[in-house]
Protein backbone atom coordinates (compact mmCIF):
# COMPACT_ATOMS: atom_id res chain seq x y z
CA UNK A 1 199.74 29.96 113.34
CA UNK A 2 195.68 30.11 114.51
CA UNK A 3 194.49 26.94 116.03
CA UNK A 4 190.89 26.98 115.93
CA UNK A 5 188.24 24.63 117.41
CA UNK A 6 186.69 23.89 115.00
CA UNK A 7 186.80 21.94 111.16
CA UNK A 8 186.95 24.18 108.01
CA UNK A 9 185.21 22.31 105.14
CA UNK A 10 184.76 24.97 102.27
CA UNK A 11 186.95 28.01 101.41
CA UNK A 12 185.78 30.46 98.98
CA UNK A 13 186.60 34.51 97.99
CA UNK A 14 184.37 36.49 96.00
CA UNK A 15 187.39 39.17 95.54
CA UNK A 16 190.00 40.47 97.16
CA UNK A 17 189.41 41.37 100.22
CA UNK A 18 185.49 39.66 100.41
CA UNK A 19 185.95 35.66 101.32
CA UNK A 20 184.17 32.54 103.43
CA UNK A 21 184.91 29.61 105.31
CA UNK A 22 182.55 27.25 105.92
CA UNK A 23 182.76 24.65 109.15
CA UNK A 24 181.46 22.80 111.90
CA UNK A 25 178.76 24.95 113.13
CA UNK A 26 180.77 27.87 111.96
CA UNK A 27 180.69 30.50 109.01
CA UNK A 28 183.78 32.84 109.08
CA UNK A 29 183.31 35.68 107.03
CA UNK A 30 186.36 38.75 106.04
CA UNK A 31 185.16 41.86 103.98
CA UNK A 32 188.83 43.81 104.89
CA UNK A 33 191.41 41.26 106.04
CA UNK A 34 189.33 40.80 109.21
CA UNK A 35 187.47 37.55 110.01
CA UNK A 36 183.83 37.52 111.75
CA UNK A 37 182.85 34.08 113.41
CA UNK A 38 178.90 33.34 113.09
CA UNK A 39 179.05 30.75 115.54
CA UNK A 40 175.60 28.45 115.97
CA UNK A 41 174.36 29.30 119.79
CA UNK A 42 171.79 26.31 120.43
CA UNK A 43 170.56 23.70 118.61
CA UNK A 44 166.91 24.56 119.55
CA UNK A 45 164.84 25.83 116.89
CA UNK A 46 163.15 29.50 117.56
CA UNK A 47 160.06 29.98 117.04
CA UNK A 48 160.11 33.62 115.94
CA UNK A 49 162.88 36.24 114.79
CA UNK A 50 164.77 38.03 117.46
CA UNK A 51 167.40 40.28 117.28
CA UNK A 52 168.73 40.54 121.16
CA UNK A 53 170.74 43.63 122.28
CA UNK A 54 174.45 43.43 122.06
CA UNK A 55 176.71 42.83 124.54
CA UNK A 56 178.52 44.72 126.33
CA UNK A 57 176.79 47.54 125.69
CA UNK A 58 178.65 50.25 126.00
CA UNK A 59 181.38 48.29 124.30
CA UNK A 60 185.42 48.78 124.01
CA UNK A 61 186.55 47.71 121.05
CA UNK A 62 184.26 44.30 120.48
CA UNK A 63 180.65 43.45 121.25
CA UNK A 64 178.75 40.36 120.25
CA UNK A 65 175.08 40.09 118.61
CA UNK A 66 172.75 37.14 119.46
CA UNK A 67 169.66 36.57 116.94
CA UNK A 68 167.42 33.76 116.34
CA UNK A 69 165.99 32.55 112.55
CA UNK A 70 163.08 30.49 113.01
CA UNK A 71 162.17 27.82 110.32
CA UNK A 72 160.87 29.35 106.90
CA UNK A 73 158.80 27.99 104.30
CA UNK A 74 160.13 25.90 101.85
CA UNK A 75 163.98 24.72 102.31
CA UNK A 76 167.43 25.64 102.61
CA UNK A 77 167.04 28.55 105.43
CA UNK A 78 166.84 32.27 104.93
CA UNK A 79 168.75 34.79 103.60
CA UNK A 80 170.02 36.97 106.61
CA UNK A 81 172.10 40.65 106.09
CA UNK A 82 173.50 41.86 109.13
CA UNK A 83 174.74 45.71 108.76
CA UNK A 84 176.26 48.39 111.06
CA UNK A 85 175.79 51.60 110.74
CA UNK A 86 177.03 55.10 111.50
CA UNK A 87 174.82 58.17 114.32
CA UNK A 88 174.56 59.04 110.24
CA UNK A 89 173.32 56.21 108.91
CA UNK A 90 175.74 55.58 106.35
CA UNK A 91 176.95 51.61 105.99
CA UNK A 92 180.20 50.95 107.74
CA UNK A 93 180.65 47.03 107.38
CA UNK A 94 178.38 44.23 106.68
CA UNK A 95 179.07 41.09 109.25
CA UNK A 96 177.03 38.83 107.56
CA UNK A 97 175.20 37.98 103.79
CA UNK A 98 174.57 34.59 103.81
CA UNK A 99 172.09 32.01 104.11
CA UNK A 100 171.22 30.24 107.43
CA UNK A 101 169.11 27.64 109.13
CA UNK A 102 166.84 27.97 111.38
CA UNK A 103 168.40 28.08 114.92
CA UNK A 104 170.17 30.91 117.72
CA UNK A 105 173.03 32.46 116.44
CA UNK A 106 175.86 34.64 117.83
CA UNK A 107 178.42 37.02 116.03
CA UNK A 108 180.79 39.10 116.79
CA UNK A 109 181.87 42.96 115.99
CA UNK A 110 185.54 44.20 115.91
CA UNK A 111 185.65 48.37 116.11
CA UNK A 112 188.75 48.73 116.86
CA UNK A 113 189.26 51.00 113.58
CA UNK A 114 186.33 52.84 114.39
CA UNK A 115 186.00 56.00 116.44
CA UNK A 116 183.81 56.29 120.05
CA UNK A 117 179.69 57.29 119.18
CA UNK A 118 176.31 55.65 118.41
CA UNK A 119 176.06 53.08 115.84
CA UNK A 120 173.34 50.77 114.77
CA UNK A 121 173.14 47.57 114.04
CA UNK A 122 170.16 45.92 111.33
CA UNK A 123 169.15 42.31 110.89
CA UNK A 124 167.02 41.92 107.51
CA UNK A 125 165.92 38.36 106.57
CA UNK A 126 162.82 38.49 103.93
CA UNK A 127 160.54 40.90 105.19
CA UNK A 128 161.97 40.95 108.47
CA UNK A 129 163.84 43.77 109.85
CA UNK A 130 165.09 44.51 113.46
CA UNK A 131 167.64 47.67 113.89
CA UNK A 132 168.74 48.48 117.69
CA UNK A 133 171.17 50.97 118.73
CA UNK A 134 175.01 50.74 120.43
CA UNK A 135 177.42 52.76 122.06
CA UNK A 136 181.31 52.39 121.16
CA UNK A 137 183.18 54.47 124.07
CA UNK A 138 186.88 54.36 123.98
């Protein structure tokens, strides 16, 4: 059994495989049996977005992403999509869909069940978008 250090308070699966847990300044996410931890960084609130290289970079098999949301107008937060993709282009996974308030976030990226090469990753929130590139060597 998975101890974890922090308190679930919501549960919910859109599917089969797509599902949430919602926490103490946590939001896991699983699109394939997998889980991806947004995990709130600081409690300061940004005053613009950012989308901060990951790291380690090269990376072997995991690498974390660090982005801030600053406050938006009206309330509730913003609607933030983080995807990676393939040297290609093409979608591989999504690590997060969800709405979030403003503050510094971190998440992290499994690819162990993806081969060695280039791969992007692209935060979109409104008309905000921020793409930067990684490296996956194995």
């Amino acid at each position: 059994m998975t101890s974890f250090p922090f308190e679930l308070w919501s549960i919910d699966f859109a599917n089969d495989t797509i599902g949430y847990a919602i926490g103490s300044s946590v939001v896991l996410k699983t699109t394939n049996g997998g889980v991806t931890f947004i995990n709130n960084y600081s409690n300061e609130i940004p005053e613009e977005f950012i989308l901060h290289q990951n790291y380690p970079n090269p990376f072997n098999p995991s690498t974390k992403f660090r982005f801030n949301i600053p406050p938006s107008e009206g309330a509730g937060g913003r609607i933030l999509k983080i995807i990676i993709y393939d040297i290609l282009g093409r979608e591989i996974t999504t690590l997060a869909n969800e709405q979030l308030s403003p503050g510094t976030y971190e998440i992290s990226w499994d690819a162990s069940n993806y081969p060695s090469g280039v791969y992007y990753y692209q935060l979109t929130a409104g008309d905000k978008s921020f793409t930067r590139k990684m490296i996956l060597m194995k």
